[in-house]
Protein backbone atom coordinates (compact mmCIF):
# COMPACT_ATOMS: atom_id res chain seq x y z
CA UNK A 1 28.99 -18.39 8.15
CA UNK A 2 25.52 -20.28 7.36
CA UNK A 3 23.97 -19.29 4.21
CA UNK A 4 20.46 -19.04 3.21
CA UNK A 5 18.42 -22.77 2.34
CA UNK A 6 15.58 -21.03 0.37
CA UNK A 7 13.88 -22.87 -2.45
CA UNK A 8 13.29 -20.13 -4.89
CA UNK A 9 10.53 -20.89 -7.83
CA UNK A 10 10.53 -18.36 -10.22
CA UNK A 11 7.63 -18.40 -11.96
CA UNK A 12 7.63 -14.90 -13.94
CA UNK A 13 11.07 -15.03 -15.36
CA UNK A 14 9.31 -18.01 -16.88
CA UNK A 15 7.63 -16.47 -19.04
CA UNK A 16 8.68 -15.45 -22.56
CA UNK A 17 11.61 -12.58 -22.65
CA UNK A 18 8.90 -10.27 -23.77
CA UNK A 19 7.91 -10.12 -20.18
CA UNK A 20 11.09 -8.93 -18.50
CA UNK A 21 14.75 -8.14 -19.10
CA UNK A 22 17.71 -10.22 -16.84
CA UNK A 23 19.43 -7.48 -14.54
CA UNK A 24 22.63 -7.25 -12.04
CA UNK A 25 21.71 -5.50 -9.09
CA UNK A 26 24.87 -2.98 -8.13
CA UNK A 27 27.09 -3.91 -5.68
CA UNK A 28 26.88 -1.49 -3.05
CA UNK A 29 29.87 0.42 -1.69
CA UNK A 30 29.48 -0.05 2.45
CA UNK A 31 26.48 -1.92 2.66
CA UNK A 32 24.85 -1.73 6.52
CA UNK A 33 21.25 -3.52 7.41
CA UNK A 34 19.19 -0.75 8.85
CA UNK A 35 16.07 -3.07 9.55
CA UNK A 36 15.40 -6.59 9.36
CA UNK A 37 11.97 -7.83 9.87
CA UNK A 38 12.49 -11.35 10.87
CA UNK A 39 9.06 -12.48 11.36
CA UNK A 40 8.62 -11.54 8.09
CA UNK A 41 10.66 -13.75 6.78
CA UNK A 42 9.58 -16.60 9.22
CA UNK A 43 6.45 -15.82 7.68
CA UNK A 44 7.22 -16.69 4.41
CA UNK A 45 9.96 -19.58 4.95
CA UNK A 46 12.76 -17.40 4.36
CA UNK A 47 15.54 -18.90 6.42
CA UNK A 48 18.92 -17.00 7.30
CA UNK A 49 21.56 -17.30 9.14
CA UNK A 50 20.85 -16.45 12.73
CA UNK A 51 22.52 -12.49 13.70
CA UNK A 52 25.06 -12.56 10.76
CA UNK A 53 24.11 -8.64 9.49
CA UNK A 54 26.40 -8.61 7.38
CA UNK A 55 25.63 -11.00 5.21
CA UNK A 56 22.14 -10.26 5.17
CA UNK A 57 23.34 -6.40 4.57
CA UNK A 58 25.04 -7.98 1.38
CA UNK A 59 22.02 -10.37 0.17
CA UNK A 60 19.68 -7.21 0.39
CA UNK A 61 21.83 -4.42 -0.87
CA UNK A 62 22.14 -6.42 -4.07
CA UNK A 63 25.84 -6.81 -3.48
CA UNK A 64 25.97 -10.86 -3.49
CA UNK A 65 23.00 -12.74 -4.73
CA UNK A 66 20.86 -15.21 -2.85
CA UNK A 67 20.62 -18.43 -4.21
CA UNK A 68 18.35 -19.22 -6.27
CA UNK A 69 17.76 -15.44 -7.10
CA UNK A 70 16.65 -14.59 -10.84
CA UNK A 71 16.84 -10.84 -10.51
CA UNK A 72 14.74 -9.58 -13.57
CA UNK A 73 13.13 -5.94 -14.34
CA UNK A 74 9.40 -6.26 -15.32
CA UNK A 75 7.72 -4.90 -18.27
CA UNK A 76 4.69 -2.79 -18.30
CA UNK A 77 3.04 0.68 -19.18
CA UNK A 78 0.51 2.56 -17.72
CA UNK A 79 -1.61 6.07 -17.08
CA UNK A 80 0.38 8.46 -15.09
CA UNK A 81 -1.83 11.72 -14.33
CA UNK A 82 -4.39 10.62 -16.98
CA UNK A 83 -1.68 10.60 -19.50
CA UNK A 84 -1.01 7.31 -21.09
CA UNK A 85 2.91 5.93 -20.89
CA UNK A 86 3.20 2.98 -23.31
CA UNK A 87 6.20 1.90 -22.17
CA UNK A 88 7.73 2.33 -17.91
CA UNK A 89 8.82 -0.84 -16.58
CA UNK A 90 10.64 -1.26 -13.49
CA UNK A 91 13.80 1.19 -13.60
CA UNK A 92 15.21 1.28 -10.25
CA UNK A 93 14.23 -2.01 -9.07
CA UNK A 94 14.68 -5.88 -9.74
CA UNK A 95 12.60 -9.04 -9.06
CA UNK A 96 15.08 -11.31 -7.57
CA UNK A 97 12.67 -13.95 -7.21
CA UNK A 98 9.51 -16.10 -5.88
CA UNK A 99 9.18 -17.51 -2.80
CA UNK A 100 6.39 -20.36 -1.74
CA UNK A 101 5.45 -20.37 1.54
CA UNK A 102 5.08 -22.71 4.36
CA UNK A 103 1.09 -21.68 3.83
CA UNK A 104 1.24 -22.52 -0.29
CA UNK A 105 1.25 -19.00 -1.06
CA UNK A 106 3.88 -17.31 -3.60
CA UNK A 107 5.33 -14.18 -2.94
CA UNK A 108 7.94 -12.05 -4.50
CA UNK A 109 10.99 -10.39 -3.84
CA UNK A 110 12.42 -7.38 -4.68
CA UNK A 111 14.90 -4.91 -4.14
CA UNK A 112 14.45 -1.39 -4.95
CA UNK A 113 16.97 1.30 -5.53
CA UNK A 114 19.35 -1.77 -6.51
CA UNK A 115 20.39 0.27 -9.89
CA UNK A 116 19.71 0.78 -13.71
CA UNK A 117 17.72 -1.12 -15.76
CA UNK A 118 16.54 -1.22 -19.34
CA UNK A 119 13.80 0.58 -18.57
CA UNK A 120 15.61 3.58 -16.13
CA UNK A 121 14.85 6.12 -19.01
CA UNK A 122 18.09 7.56 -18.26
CA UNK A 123 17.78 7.56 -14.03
CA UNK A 124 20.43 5.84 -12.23
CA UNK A 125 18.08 2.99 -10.83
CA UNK A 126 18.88 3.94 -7.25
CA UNK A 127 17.13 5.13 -4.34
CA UNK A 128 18.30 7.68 -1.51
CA UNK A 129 17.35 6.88 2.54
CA UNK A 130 14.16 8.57 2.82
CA UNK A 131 11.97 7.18 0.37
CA UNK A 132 13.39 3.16 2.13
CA UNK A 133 12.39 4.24 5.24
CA UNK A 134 9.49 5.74 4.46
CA UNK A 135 7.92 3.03 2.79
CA UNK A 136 9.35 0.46 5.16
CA UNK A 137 7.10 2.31 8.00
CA UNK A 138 3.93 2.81 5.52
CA UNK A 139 3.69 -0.64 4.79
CA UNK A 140 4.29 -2.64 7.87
CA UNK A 141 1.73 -0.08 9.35
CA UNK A 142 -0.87 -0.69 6.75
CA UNK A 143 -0.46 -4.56 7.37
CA UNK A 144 -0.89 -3.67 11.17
CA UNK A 145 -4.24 -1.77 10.41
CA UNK A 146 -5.97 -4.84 8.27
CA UNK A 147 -5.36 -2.76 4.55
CA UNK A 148 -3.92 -5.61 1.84
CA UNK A 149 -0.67 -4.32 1.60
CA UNK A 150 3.10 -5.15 0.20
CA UNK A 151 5.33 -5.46 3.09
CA UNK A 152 8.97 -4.37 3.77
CA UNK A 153 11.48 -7.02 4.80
CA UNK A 154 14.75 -5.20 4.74
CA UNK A 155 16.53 -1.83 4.70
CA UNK A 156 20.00 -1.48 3.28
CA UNK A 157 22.51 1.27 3.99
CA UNK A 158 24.75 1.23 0.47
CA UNK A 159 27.58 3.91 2.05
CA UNK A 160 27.03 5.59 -1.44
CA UNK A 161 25.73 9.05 -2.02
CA UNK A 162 22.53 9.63 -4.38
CA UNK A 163 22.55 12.82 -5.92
CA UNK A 164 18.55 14.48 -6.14
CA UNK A 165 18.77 18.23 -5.43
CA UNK A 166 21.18 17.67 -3.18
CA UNK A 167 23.53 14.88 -2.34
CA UNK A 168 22.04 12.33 -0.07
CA UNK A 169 22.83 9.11 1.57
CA UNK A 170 21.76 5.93 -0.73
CA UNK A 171 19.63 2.81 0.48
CA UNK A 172 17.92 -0.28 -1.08
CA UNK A 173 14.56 -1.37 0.34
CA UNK A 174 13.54 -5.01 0.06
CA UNK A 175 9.83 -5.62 -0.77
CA UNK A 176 7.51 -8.79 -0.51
CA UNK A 177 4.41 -8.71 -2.67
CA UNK A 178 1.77 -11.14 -3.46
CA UNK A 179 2.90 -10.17 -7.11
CA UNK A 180 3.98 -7.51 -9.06
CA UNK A 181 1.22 -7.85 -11.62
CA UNK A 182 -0.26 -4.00 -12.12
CA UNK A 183 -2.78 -3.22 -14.67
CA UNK A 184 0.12 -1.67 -16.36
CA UNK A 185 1.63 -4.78 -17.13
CA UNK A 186 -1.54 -5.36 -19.28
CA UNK A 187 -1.96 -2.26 -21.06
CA UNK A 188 1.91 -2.77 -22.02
CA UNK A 189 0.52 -5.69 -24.31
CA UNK A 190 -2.67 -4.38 -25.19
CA UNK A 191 -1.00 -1.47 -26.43
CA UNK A 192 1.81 -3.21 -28.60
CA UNK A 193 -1.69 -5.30 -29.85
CA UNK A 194 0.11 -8.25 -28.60
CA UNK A 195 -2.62 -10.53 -28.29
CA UNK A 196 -0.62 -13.49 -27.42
CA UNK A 197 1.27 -12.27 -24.51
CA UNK A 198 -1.96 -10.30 -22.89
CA UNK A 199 -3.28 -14.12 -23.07
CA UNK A 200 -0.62 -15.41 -21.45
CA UNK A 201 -0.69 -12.39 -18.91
CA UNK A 202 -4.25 -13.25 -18.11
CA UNK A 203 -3.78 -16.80 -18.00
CA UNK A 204 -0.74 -16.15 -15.45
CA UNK A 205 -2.62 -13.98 -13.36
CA UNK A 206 -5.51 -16.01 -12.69
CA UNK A 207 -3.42 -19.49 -12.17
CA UNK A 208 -1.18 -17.19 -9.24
CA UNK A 209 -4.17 -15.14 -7.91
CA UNK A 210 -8.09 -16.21 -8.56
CA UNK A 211 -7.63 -20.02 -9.85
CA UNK A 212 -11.42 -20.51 -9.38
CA UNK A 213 -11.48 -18.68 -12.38
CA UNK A 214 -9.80 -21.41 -14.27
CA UNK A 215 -13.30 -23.16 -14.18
CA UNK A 216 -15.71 -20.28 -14.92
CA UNK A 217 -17.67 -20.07 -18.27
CA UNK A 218 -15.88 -16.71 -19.01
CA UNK A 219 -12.26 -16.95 -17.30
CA UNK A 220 -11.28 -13.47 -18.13
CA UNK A 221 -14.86 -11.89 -17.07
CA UNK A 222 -14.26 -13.66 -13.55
CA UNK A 223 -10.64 -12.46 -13.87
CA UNK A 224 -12.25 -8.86 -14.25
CA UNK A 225 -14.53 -9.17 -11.55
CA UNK A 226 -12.26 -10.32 -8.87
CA UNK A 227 -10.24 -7.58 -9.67
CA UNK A 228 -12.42 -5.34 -9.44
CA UNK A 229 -13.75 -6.42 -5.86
CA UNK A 230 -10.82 -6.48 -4.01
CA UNK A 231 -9.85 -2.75 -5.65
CA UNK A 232 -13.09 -1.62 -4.43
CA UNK A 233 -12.49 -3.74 -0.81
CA UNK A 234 -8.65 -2.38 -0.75
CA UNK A 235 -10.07 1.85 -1.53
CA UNK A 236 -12.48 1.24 1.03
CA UNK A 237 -10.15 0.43 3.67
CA UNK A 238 -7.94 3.26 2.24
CA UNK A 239 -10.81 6.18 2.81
CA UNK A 240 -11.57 4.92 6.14
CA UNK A 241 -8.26 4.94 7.94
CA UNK A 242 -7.64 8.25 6.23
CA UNK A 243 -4.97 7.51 4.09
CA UNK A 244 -4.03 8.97 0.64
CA UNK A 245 -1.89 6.94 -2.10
CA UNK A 246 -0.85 10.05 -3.49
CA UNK A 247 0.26 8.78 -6.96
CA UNK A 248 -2.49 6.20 -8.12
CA UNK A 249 -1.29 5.36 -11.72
CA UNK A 250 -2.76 2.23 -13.43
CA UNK A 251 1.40 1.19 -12.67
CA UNK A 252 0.66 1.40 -9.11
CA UNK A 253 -2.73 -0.91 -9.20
CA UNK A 254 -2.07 -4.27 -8.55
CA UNK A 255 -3.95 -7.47 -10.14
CA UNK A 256 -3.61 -8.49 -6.70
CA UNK A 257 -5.45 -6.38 -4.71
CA UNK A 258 -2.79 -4.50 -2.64
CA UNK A 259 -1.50 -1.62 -1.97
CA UNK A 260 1.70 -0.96 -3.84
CA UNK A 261 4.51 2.02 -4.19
CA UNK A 262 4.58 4.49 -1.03
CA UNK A 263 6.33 7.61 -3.14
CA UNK A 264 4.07 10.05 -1.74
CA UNK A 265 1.60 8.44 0.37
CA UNK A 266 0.35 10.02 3.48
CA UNK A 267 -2.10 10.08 5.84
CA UNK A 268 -4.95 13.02 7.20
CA UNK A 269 -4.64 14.87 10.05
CA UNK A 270 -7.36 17.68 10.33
CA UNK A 271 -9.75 15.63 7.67
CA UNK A 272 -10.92 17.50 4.14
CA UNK A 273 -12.28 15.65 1.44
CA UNK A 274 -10.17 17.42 -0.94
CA UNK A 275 -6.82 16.52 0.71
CA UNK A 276 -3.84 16.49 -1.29
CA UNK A 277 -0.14 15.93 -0.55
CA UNK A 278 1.99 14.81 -3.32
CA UNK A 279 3.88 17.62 -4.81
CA UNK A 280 3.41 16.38 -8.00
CA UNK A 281 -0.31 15.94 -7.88
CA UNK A 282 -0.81 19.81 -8.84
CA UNK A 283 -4.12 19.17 -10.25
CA UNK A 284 -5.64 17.45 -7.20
CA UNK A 285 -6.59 14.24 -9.29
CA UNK A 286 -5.41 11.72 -6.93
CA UNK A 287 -7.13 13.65 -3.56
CA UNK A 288 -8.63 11.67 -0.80
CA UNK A 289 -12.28 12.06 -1.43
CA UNK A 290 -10.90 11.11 -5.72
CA UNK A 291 -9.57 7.63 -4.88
CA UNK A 292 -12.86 5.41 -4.95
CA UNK A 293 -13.78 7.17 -8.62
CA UNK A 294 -9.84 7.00 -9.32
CA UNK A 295 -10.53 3.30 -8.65
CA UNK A 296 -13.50 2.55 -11.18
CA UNK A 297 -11.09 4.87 -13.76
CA UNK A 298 -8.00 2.55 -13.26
CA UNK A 299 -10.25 -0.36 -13.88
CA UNK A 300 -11.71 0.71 -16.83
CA UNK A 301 -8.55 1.07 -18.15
CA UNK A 302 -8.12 -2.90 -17.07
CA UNK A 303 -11.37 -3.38 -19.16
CA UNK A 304 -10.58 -2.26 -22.24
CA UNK A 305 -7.24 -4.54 -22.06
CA UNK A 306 -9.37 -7.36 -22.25
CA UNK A 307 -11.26 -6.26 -25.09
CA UNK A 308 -8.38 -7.96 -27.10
CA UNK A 309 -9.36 -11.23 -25.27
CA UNK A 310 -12.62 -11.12 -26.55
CA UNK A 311 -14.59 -10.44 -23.56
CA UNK A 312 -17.20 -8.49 -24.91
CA UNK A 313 -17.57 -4.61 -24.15
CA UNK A 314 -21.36 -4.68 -22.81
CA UNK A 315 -20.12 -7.17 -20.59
CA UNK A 316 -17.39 -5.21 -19.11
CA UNK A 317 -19.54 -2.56 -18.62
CA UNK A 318 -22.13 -4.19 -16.77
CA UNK A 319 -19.43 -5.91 -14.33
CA UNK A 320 -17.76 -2.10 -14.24
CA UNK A 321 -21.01 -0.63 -13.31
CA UNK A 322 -21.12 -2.57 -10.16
CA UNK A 323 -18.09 -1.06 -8.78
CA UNK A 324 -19.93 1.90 -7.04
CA UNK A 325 -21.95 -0.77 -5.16
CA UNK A 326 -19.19 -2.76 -4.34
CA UNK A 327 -17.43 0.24 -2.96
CA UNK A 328 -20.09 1.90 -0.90
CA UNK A 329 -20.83 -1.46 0.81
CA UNK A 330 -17.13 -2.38 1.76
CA UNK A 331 -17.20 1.82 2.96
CA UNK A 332 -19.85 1.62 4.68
CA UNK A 333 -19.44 -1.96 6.89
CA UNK A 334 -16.14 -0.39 7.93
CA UNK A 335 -17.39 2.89 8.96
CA UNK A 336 -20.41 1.63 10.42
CA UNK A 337 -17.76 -0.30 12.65
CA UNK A 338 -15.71 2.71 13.35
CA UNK A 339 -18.86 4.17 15.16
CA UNK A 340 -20.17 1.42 16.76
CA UNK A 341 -22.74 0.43 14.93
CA UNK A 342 -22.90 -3.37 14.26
CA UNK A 343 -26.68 -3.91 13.75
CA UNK A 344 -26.82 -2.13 9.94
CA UNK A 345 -29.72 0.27 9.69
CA UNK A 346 -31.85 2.05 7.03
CA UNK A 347 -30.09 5.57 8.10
CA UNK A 348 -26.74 5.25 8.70
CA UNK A 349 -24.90 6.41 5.62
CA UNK A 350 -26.38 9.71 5.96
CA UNK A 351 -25.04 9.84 9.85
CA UNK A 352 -21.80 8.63 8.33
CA UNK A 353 -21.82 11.55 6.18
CA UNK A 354 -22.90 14.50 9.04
CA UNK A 355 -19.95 13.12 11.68
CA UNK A 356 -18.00 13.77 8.29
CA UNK A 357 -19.20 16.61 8.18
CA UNK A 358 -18.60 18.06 11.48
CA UNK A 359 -15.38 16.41 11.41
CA UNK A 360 -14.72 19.11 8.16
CA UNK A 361 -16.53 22.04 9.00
CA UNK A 362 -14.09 21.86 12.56
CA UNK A 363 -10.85 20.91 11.18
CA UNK A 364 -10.76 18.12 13.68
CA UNK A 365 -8.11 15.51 13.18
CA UNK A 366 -9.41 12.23 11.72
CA UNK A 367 -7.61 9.57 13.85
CA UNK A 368 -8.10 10.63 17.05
CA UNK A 369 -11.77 12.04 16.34
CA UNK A 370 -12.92 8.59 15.88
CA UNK A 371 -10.46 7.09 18.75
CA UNK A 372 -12.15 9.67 21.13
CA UNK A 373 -16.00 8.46 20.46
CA UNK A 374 -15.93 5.36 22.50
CA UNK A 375 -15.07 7.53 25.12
CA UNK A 376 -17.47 9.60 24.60
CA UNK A 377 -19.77 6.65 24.50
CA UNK A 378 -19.43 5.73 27.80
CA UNK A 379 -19.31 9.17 29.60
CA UNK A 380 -22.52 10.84 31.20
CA UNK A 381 -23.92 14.10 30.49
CA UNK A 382 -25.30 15.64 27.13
CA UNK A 383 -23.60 16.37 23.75
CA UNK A 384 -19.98 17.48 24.43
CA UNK A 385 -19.40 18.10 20.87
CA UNK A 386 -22.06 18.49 18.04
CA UNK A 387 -25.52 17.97 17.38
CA UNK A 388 -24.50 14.95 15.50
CA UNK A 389 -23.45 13.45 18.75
CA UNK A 390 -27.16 12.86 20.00
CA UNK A 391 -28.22 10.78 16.87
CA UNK A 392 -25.02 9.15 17.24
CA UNK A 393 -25.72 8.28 21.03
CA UNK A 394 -29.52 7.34 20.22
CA UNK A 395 -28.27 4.82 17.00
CA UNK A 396 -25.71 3.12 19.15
CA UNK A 397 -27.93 2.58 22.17
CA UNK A 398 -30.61 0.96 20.32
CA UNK A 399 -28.39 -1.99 19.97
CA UNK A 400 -28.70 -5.24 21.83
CA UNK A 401 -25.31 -4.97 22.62
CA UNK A 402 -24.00 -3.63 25.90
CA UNK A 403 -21.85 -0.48 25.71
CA UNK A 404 -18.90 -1.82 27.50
CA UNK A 405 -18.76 -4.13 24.75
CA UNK A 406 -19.21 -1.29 21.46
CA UNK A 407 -16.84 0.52 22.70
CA UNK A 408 -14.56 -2.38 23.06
CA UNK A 409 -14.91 -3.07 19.39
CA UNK A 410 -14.32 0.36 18.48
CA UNK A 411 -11.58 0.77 19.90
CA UNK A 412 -10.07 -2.31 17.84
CA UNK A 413 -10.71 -0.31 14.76
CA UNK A 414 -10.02 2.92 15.78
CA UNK A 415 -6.15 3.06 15.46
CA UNK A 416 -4.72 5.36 18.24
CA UNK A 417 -1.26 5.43 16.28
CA UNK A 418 -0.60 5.75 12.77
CA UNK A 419 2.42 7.24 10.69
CA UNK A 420 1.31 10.54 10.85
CA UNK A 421 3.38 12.71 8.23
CA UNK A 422 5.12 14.90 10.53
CA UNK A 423 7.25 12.07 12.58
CA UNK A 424 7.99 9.85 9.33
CA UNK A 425 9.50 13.22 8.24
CA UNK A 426 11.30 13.64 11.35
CA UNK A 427 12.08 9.80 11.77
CA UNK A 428 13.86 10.36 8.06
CA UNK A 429 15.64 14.17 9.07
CA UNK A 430 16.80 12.58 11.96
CA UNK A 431 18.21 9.16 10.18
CA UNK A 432 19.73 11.33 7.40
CA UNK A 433 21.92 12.74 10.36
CA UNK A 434 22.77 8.87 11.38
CA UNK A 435 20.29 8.82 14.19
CA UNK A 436 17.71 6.02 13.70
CA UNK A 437 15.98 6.66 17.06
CA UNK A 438 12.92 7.76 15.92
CA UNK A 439 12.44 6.00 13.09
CA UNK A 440 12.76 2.56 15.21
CA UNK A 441 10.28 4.08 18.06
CA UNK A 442 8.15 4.58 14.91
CA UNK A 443 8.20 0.68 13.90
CA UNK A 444 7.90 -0.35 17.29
CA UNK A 445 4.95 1.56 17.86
CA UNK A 446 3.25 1.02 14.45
CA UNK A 447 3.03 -2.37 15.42
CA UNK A 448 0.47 -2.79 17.95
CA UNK A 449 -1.67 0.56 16.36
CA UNK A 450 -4.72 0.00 18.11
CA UNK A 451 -2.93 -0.33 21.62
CA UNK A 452 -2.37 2.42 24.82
CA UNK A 453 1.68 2.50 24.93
CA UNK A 454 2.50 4.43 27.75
CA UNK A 455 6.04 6.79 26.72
CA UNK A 456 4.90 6.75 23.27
CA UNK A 457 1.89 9.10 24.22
CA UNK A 458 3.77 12.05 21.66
CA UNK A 459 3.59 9.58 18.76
CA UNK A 460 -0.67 9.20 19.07
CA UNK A 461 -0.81 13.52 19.32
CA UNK A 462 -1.98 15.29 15.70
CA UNK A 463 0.45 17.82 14.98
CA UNK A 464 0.59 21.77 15.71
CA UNK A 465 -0.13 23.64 12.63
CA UNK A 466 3.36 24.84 12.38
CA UNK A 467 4.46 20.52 12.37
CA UNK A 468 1.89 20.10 9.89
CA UNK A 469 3.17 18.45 6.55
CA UNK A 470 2.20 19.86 3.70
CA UNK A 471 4.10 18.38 0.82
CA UNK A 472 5.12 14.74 0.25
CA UNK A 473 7.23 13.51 -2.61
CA UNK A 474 8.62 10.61 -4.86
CA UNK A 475 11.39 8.78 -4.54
CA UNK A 476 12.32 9.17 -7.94
């Protein structure tokens, strides 16, 4: 058997004990490697032994460590529905470590569902099959779509049963991240008045992710800024492939601008503004048309950790009141795009807004609305549609470019396939019963999104109303 030669360089168990808490993952009972994703870990200089599953079934259950592996459980706090937690912390997962890669980037690793930590709160740290899957097809499909996201590398079978409602088959997910720095993790310091350790925080943050703030007059104003660009970049991506977080807690906003934690996440079909899946969202506050002012919240909340820095408030309000700005411009570039308009004009929010509107008003599914248009671009005849359609035609055409070539680059950002909620609910029934058919068609699909696949044709449809999901919950 070959083992793993991976340098690990573990940067944040570093830091002073404040920061984390040393954990031992729990040895799983049967463990069985449900996915791999090898290029993955090509990617980022992870080398394994070549089609030895069961070792790599051990390394990523938690069952044997890797070498090199620091497995730690991260401090922080954070606003859950509004409501301020002062203490959370990572209670059914571990950091086992950082990885540089080949490129001179660092990433993390980290198993989830790997048991009880210090901060648990009296859960049992683990994780049951649907919630592994699920976010092991979110997130290689929001990479595959261009959205900043954490990715999956591995899905572990434990042979254990996780008792929810009802008993269910356990699993541990293995996630790579740029970091696992939230805003959270700074309000845990702010709060505690901890002035030393948010300095440290800050300092940390900007040597892993925005050094060229190391030289700026104000390093934690830059650090603020940054921040708050690629939030405003990462919600604008969100809104225009249709997708919801679901549960967007200043614990699930990462310093590094990606999208983290899949509990509830989900995606439209028929769009509405006010959209809302997770089941424990009862107040609507995290609904699709909220995220972008959910945003400028969670990064206020970011400001006023810095306070303690000395940053002063007017400051932080002036960079905060650029947000909006930021937002709308990242929106509209990619929408703009999505109708094939790539010679900006004076008018084309507000035609953003009425194919919106149509798209409402007719319950029309979002995906394959915008999929259909280049289509529709290219066919004779009058409007086939809506009003809207002949100022859309007219905008378009008054480009220099020729319409073979709009709709060419509309089609590259118009997905055709994305994890629409009814299959990832059927890829996870359907796994549950030990048949993992659909949920691989799923990842094979979900990685070429933008792509014809002829025999995958059912996996581009929107669903029937009676297929439509309504609910979508935690892991936890």
């Amino acid at each position: 058997m070959r083992t793993m030669n991976t340098a690990f360089d573990n940067s944040y168990a570093r830091l002073p004990e404040k920061f984390h808490v040393p954990v031992v993952p729990d040895a799983a009972a049967a463990p069985a490697l449900l996915a791999w994703n090898r290029p993955l870990a090509e990617e980022i200089g992870l080398r394994l032994p070549q089609e030895d599953e069961q070792t790599l079934a051990r390394y990523f259950s938690g069952s044997e460590p890797l070498p090199g592996s620091q497995p730690i459980a991260l401090a922080y706090a954070g606003h859950q529905f509004g409501g301020f937690s002062p203490q959370l912390g990572d209670g059914r997962a571990a950091l086992i470590g950082e990885i540089v890669t080949p490129g001179g980037s660092r990433v993390d690793l980290q198993l989830k569902g790997s048991g009880a930590t210090p901060f648990s709160r009296g859960g049992d740290g683990k994780s049951w099959l649907g919630p592994v899957l699920r976010e092991y097809i979110l997130s290689e499909a929001m990479h595959r779509l261009g959205v900043p996201t954490t990715r999956a590398l591995a899905a572990v079978a434990t042979g254990e049963t996780v008792y929810r409602e009802t008993p269910l088959p356990g699993a541990v997910f293995t996630r790579v991240a740029a970091s696992h720095l939230r805003i959270g993790s700074f309000q845990y310091f702010a709060a505690r008045r901890d002035v030393e350790a948010l300095r440290v925080l800050a300092d940390y943050a900007i040597r892993r992710h925005y050094p060229e703030a190391l030289d700026a007059e104000s390093p934690y104003e830059t650090l603020f800024k940054q921040v708050m660009k690629r939030q405003a970049e990462l919600i604008a991506r969100w809104m225009s492939i249709g997708f919801i977080h679901g549960v967007m807690n200043t614990d699930n906003s990462a310093i590094s601008g990606e999208t983290i934690d899949y509990g509830p996440a989900a995606f439209l079909d028929e769009f509405s503004a006010g959209k809302v899946f997770s089941s424990i969202d009862s107040q609507g506050r995290y609904a699709y048309g909220n995220q972008p002012a959910i945003g400028q919240w969670n990064l206020a909340r970011f400001a006023e950790t810095l306070l303690h820095l000395e940053v002063p408030v007017e400051v932080l309000e002036a960079a905060l009141s650029e947000y909006p700005r930021l937002y709308q411009t990242a929106w509209l570039d990619l929408m703009r795009r999505k109708l094939g308009i790539f010679e900006a004009g004076p008018d084309d929010e507000t035609l953003v807004d009425q194919w919106l509107s149509h798209l409402e008003a007719n319950e029309l599914d979002y995906t394959l609305s915008f999929r259909a248009l280049s289509g529709q671009l290219e066919a004779a005849g009058g409007p086939r549609f809506a009003e809207v359609e002949v100022r859309w035609r007219e905008r378009v055409r008054a480009q220099t470019l020729p319409v073979e070539e709009i709709a060419r680059r509309m089609d590259a950002v118009n997905p055709l396939f994305i994890p629409r909620n009814h299959r990832v609910e059927e890829a996870i029934e359907h796994a549950v019963s030990g048949d993992y058919g659909p949920f691989e068609a799923l990842i094979r699909v979900l990685a070429g999104p933008f792509a014809t696949q002829p025999g995958y044709e059912y996996l581009a449809e929107a669903p029937e109303p009676h297929q439509r999901v309504q609910r979508t919950f935690c892991g936890t």
